[in-house]
Protein backbone atom coordinates (compact mmCIF):
# COMPACT_ATOMS: atom_id res chain seq x y z
CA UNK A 1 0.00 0.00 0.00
CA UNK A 2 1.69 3.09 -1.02
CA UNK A 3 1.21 6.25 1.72
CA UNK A 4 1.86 10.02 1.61
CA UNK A 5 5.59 10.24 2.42
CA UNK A 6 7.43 14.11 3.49
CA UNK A 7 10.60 13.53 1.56
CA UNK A 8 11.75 17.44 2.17
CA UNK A 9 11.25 19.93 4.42
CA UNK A 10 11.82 24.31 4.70
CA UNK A 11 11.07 27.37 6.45
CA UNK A 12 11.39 31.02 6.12
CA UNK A 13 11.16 34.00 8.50
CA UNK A 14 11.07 37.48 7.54
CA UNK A 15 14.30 39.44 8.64
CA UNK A 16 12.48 41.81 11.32
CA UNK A 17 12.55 40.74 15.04
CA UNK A 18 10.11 42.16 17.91
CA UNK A 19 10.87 41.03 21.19
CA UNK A 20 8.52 41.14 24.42
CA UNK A 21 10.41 44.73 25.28
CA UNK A 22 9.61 46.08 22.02
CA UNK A 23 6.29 45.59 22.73
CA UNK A 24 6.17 47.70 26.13
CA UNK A 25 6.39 50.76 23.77
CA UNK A 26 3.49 49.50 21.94
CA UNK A 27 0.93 48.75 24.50
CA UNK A 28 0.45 48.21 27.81
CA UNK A 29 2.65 45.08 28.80
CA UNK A 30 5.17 43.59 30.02
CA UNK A 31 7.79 40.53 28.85
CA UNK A 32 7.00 38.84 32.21
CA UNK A 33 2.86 39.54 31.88
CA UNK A 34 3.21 38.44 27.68
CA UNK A 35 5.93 35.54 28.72
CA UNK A 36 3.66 34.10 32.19
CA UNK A 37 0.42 34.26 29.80
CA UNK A 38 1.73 32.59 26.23
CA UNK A 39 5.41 31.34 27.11
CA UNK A 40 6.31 34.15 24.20
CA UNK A 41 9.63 35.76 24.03
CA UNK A 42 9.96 37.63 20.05
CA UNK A 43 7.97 37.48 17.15
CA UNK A 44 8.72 37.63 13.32
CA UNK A 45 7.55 40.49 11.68
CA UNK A 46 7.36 41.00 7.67
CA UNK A 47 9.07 44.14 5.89
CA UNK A 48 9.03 45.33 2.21
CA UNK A 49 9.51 42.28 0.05
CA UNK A 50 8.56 39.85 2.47
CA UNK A 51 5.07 38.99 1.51
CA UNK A 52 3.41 35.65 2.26
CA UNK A 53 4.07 34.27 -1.18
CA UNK A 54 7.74 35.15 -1.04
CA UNK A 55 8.37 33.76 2.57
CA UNK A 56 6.25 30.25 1.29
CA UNK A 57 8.44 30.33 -1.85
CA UNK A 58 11.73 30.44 0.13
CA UNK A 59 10.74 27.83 1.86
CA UNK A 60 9.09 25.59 -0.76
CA UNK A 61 13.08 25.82 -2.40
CA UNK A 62 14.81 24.95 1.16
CA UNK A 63 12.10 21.31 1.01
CA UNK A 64 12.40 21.39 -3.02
CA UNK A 65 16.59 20.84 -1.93
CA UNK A 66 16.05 18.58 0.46
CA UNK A 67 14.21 16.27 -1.26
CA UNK A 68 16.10 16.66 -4.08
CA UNK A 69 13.36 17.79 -6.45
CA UNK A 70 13.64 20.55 -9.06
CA UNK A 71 10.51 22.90 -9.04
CA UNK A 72 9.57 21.95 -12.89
CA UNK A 73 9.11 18.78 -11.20
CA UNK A 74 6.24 19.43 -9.07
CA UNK A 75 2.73 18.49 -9.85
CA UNK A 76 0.57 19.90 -7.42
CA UNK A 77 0.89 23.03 -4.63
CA UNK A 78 -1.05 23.73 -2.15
CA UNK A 79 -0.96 27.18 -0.17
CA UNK A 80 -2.16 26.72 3.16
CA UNK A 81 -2.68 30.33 4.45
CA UNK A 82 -5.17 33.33 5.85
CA UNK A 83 -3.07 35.95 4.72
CA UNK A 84 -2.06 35.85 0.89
CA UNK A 85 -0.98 38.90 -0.84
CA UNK A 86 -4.23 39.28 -2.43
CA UNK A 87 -7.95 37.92 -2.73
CA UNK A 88 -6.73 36.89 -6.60
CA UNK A 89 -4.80 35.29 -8.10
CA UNK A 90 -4.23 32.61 -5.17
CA UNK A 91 -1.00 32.63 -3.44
CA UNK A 92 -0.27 29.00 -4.95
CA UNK A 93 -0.30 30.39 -7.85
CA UNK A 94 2.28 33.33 -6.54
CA UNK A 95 4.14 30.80 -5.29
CA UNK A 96 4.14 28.85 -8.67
CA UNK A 97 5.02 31.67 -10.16
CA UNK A 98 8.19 32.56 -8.26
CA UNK A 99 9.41 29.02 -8.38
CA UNK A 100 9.03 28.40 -12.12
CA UNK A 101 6.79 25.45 -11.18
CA UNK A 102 4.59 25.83 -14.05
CA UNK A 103 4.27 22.01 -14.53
CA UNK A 104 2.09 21.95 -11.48
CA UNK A 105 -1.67 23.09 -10.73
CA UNK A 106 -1.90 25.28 -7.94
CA UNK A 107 -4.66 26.59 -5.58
CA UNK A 108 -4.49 28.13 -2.08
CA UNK A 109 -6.57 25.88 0.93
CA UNK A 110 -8.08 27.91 4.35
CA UNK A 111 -8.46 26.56 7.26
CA UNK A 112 -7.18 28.75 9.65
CA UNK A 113 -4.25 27.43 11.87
CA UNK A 114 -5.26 24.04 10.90
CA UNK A 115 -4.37 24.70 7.33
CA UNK A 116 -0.95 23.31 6.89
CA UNK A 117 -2.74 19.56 8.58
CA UNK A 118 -5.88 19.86 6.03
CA UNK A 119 -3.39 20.59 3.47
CA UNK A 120 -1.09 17.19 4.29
CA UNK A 121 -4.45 15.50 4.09
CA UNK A 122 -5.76 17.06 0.95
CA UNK A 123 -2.32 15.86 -0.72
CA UNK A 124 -2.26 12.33 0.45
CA UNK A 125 -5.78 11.73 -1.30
CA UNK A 126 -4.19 12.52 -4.37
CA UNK A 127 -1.20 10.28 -3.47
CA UNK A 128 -3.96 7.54 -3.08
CA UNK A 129 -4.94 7.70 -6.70
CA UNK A 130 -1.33 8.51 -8.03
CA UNK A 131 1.42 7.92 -5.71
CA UNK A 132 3.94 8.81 -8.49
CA UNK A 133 2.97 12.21 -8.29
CA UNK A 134 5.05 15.24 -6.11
CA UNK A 135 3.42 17.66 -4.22
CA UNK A 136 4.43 20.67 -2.19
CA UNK A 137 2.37 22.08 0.84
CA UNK A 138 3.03 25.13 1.90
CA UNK A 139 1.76 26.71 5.73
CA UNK A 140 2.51 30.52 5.08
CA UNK A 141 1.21 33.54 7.19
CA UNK A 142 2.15 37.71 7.56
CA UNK A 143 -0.35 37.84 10.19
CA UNK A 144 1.32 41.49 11.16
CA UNK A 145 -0.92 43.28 8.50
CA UNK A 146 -4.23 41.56 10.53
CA UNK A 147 -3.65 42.84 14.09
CA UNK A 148 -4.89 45.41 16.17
CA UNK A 149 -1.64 46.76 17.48
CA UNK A 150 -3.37 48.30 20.44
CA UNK A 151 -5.26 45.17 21.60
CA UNK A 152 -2.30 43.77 24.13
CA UNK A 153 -4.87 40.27 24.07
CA UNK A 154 -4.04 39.46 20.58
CA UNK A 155 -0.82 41.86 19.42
CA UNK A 156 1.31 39.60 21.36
CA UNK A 157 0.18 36.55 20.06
CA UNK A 158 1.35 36.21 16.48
CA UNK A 159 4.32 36.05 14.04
CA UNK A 160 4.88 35.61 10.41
CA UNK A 161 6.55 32.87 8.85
CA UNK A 162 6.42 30.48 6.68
CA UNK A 163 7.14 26.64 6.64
CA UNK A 164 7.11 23.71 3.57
CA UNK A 165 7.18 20.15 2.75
CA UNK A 166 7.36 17.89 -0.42
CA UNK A 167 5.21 14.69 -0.35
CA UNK A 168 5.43 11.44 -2.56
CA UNK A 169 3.77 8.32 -2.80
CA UNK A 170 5.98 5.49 -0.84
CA UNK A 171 5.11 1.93 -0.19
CA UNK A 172 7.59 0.63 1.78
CA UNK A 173 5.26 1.44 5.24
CA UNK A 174 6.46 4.37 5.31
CA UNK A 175 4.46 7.48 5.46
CA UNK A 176 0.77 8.92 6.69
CA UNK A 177 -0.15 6.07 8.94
CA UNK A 178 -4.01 7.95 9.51
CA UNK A 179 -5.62 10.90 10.20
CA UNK A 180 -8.63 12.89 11.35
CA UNK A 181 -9.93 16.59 11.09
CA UNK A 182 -12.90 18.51 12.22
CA UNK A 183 -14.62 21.35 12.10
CA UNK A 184 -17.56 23.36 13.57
CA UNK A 185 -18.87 26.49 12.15
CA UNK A 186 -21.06 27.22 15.07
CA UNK A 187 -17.98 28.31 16.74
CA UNK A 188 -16.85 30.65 14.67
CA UNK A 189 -17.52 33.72 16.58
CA UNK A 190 -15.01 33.34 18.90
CA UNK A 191 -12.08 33.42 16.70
CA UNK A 192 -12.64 35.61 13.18
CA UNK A 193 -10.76 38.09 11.09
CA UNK A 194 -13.25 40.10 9.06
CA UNK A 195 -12.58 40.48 5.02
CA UNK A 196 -12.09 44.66 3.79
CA UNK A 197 -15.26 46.22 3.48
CA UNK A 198 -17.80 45.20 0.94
CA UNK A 199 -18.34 47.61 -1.97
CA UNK A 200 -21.53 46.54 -2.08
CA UNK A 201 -23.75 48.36 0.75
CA UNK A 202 -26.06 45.55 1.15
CA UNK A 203 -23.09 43.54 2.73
CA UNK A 204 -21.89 46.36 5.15
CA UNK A 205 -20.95 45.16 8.44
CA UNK A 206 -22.24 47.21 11.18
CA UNK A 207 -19.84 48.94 13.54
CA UNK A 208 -16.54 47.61 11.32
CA UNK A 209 -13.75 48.38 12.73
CA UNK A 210 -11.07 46.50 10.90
CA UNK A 211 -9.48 43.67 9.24
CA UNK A 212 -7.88 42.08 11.91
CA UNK A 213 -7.76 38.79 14.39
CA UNK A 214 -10.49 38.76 16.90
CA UNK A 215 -10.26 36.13 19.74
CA UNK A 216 -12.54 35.45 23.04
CA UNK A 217 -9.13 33.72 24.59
CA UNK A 218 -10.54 32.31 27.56
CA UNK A 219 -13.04 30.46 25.25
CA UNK A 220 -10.68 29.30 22.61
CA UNK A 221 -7.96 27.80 24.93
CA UNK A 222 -11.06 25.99 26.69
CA UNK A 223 -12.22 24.19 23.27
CA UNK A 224 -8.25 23.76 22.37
CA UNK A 225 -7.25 21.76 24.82
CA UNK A 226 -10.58 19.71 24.29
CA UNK A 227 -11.05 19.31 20.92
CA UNK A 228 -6.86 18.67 20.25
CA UNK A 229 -7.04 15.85 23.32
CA UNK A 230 -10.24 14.50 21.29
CA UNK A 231 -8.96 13.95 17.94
CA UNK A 232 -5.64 12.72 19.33
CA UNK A 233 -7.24 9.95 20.72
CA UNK A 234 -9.33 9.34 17.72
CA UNK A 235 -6.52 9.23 15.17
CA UNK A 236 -4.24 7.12 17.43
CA UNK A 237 -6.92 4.48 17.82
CA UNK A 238 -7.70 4.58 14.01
CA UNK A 239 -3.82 3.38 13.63
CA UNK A 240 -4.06 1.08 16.72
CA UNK A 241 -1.08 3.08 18.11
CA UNK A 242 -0.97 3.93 21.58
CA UNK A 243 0.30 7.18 23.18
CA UNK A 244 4.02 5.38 24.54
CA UNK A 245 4.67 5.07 20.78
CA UNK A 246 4.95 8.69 19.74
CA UNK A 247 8.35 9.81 19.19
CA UNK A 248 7.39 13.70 19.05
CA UNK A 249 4.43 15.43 19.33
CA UNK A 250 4.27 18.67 17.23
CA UNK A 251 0.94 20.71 18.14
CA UNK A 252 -0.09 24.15 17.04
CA UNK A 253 2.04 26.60 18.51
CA UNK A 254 -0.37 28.83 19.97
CA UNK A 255 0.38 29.34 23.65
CA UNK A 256 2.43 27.47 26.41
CA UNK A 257 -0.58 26.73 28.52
CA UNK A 258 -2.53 25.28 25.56
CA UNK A 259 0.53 23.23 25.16
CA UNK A 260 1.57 21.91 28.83
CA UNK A 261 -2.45 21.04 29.29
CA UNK A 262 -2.86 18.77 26.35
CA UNK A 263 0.69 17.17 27.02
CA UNK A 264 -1.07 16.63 30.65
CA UNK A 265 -4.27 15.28 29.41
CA UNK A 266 -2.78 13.06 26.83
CA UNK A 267 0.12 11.67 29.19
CA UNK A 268 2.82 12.14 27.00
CA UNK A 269 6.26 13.38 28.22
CA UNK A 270 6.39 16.99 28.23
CA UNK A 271 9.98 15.92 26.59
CA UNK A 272 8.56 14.45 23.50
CA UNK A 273 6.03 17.73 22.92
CA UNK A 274 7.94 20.16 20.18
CA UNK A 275 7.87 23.20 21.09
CA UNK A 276 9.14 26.26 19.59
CA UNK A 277 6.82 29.43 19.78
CA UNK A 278 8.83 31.14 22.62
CA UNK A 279 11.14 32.37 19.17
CA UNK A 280 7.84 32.84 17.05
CA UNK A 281 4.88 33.29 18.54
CA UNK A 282 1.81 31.72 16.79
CA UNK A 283 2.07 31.76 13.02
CA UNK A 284 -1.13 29.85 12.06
CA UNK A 285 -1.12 28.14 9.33
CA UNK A 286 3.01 28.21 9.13
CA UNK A 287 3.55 26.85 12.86
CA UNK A 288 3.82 23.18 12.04
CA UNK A 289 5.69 22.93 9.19
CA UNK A 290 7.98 25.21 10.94
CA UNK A 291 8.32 23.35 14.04
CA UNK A 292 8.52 20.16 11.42
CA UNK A 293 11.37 21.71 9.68
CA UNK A 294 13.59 22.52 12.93
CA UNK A 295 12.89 19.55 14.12
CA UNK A 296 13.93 17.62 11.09
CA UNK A 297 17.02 19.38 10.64
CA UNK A 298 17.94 19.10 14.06
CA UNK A 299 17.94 15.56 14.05
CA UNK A 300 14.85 14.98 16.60
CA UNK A 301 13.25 12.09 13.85
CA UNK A 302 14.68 9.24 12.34
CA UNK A 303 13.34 6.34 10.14
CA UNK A 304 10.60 4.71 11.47
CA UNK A 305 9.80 7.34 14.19
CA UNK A 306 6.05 7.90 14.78
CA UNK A 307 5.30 11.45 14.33
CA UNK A 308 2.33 13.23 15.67
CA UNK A 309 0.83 16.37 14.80
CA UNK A 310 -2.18 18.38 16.10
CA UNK A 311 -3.81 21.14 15.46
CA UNK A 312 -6.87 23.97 16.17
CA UNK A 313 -7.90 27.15 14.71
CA UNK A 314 -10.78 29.40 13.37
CA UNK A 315 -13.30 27.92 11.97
CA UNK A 316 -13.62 25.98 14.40
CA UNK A 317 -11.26 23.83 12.50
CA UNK A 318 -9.05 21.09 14.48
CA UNK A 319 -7.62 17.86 14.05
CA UNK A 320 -4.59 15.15 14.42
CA UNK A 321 -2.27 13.10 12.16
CA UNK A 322 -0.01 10.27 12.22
CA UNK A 323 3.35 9.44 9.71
CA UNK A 324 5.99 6.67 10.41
CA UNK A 325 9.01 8.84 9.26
C-alpha cells in the first residue's frame, strides 16, 4: 500500500525581530505579563519584500533541496494560508510563479491554523490515486498586517513565517499512517478576522472596525485543549497506536498553557512535545511545518519514528495526524 511520504522539508522568516520589550512601547505590557500568559519571548515580523508568497516560496526551495526535487518537477501546490498577498490570483499560484513550477496546478486551501494539517491531508488523497505524483504544501502567514496593534490580548500573540514540505507516494510502510480533522462552524464567533469592506452596501458590516484577528481567549484555549485531546485519541486508535509510541508530538504553537495542558491530558512526556513558539509566537497556518522543519534538521526524527501532529484554529477547525518517518 503506497502512503503520503514528506521527503523534504523548509522554512522562512522574515528578517524583522520584535521582542517582548519592544512591545512595552506599543501597548500596555510587560515581557513577564506576555511571557507568564503565552510562554512568548519575540515574534517575526514582515518588511518590504517579504510577503506571504515570497516567505512560502523560500521555503518551498529549502524542502524542493532537500528532497532533491527541481521545481519543474512538481505536480501539485497547495498554499495553506489566511493571509495571501491578495484575494486573486491565489498565493499558490504566486508561489508557482516565483518558483518556475509551471508544470504543477496550484490553488491556495483555508483553514485557519489548521491549514498546513488539512493541506497534508488534501495531498495524500491525491497520493492515493497517483502515488507517483510530487506535491508541495506550503503553511505561510504575515499575520502582522491583521492585528490590532493596540489590543495587548491578541498583538502579542502572532508572528509571520512560513514553513514547507514535499510529499510522494511510498510503499515501503512508510508514510501517513491515519488521520482525522474537524470542524464546527457554530464556533466561529469566537475566533474571526473580518474580510475589507464590501463595496456593495447591502453587505456592510455594522460597527466595522477593521481587518484584523479577533479572539474570546478564555473560550478558545477551553475548546483547544478539548477538541486537540479529542482527535488525538481518535486518530491514534484509528492506527491502533498507543500514546508510549509517539516519538514527538508537534501541536499548534499557539500558547504554552494550551501546550503543557494537552501534554497533561494526553500523558505524553512533556519531553517528547515540540515546542518552539517562545522564538515565534503563533504563526497559524506556518507553525507546524515550521516546528517540522527545525525539528527535522535538528535531528529529533529518524526512520521509522512515529510522528504526531495536532492542530486547532478558526473555523472551528481542528484535528490530528499520524506518519511513520
Amino acid at each position: 500500500m503506497s502512503r503520503a511520504v514528506i521527503c523534504g522539508t523548509g522554512s522562512c522568516l522574515p528578517t524583522g525581530k520584535l521582542t517582548n520589550q519592544d512591545l512595552t512601547d506599543m501597548v500596555d505590557t510587560s515581557d513577564e505579563w506576555i511571557t507568564t500568559r503565552t510562554g512568548i519571548k519575540t515574534r517575526y515580523i514582515s518588511g518590504r519584500g517579504e510577503e506571504t508568497s515570497k516567505l512560502a516560496a523560500n521555503a518551498a526551495l529549502k524542502a524542493l533541496t532537500m528532497a532533491g526535487i527541481g521545481a519543474e518537477e512538481l505536480d501539485i501546490i497547495i498554499v495553506a494560508t489566511i493571509t495571501p498577498d491578495m484575494s486573486m490570483p491565489s498565493c499558490a499560484c504566486l508561489v508557482q510563479q516565483q518558483l518556475g513550477a509551471l508544470n504543477a496546478f496550484a490553488f491556495d486551501l483555508n483553514a485557519a491554523c489548521s491549514g498546513f494539517v488539512y493541506g497534508l491531508d488534501v495531498a495524500e488523497k491525491y497520493l492515493n490515486s497517483n502515488p507517483g505524483l510530487k506535491i508541495l504544501v506550503v503553511g505561510a502567514e504575515t499575520l502582522s498586517g491583521r492585528i490590532n496593534w493596540q489590543d495587548r490580548n491578541t498583538c502579542v500573540l502572532f508572528g509571520d513565517g512560513a514553513g514547507a514540505c514535499i510529499l510522494t507516494g511510498d510503499d515501503s510502510g512508510r508514510g501517513m499512517l491515519a488521520a482525522e480533522l474537524y470542524s464546527d462552524g457554530r464556533l466561529f464567533d469566537l475566533l474571526k478576522m473580518d474580510s475589507a469592506p464590501s463595496m456593495n452596501p447591502e453587505f456592510a458590516v455594522a460597527d466595522y472596525d477593521g481587518s484584523y484577528i479577533k479572539m474570546a481567549g478564555r473560550d478558545v484555549f477551553k475548546y483547544a485543549v478539548r477538541f486537540m485531546e479529542k482527535s488525538v485519541a481518535a486518530v491514534l486508535k484509528k492506527a491502533g497506536i498507543s500514546i508510549e509510541e509517539i516519538r514527538l508530538l508537534i501541536p499548534h504553537q499557539a500558547n504554552i498553557r494550551i501546550l503543557k495542558n494537552l501534554a497533561d491530558h494526553l500523558g505524553i512526556a512533556h519531553e517528547k512535545v515540540y515546542i518552539n513558539l517562545q522564538k515565534y509566537g503563533n504563526t497559524s497556518a506556518a507553525s507546524i511545518p515550521i516546528a517540522l522543519d527545525e525539528a527535522n534538521r535538528e535531528g529529533r526524527l529518524v526512520d521509522n519514528d512515529l510522528l504526531l501532529l495536532c492542530c486547532f484554529g478558526g473555523g472551528f477547525t481542528w484535528g490530528a495526524m499520524i506518519f511513520r518517518w
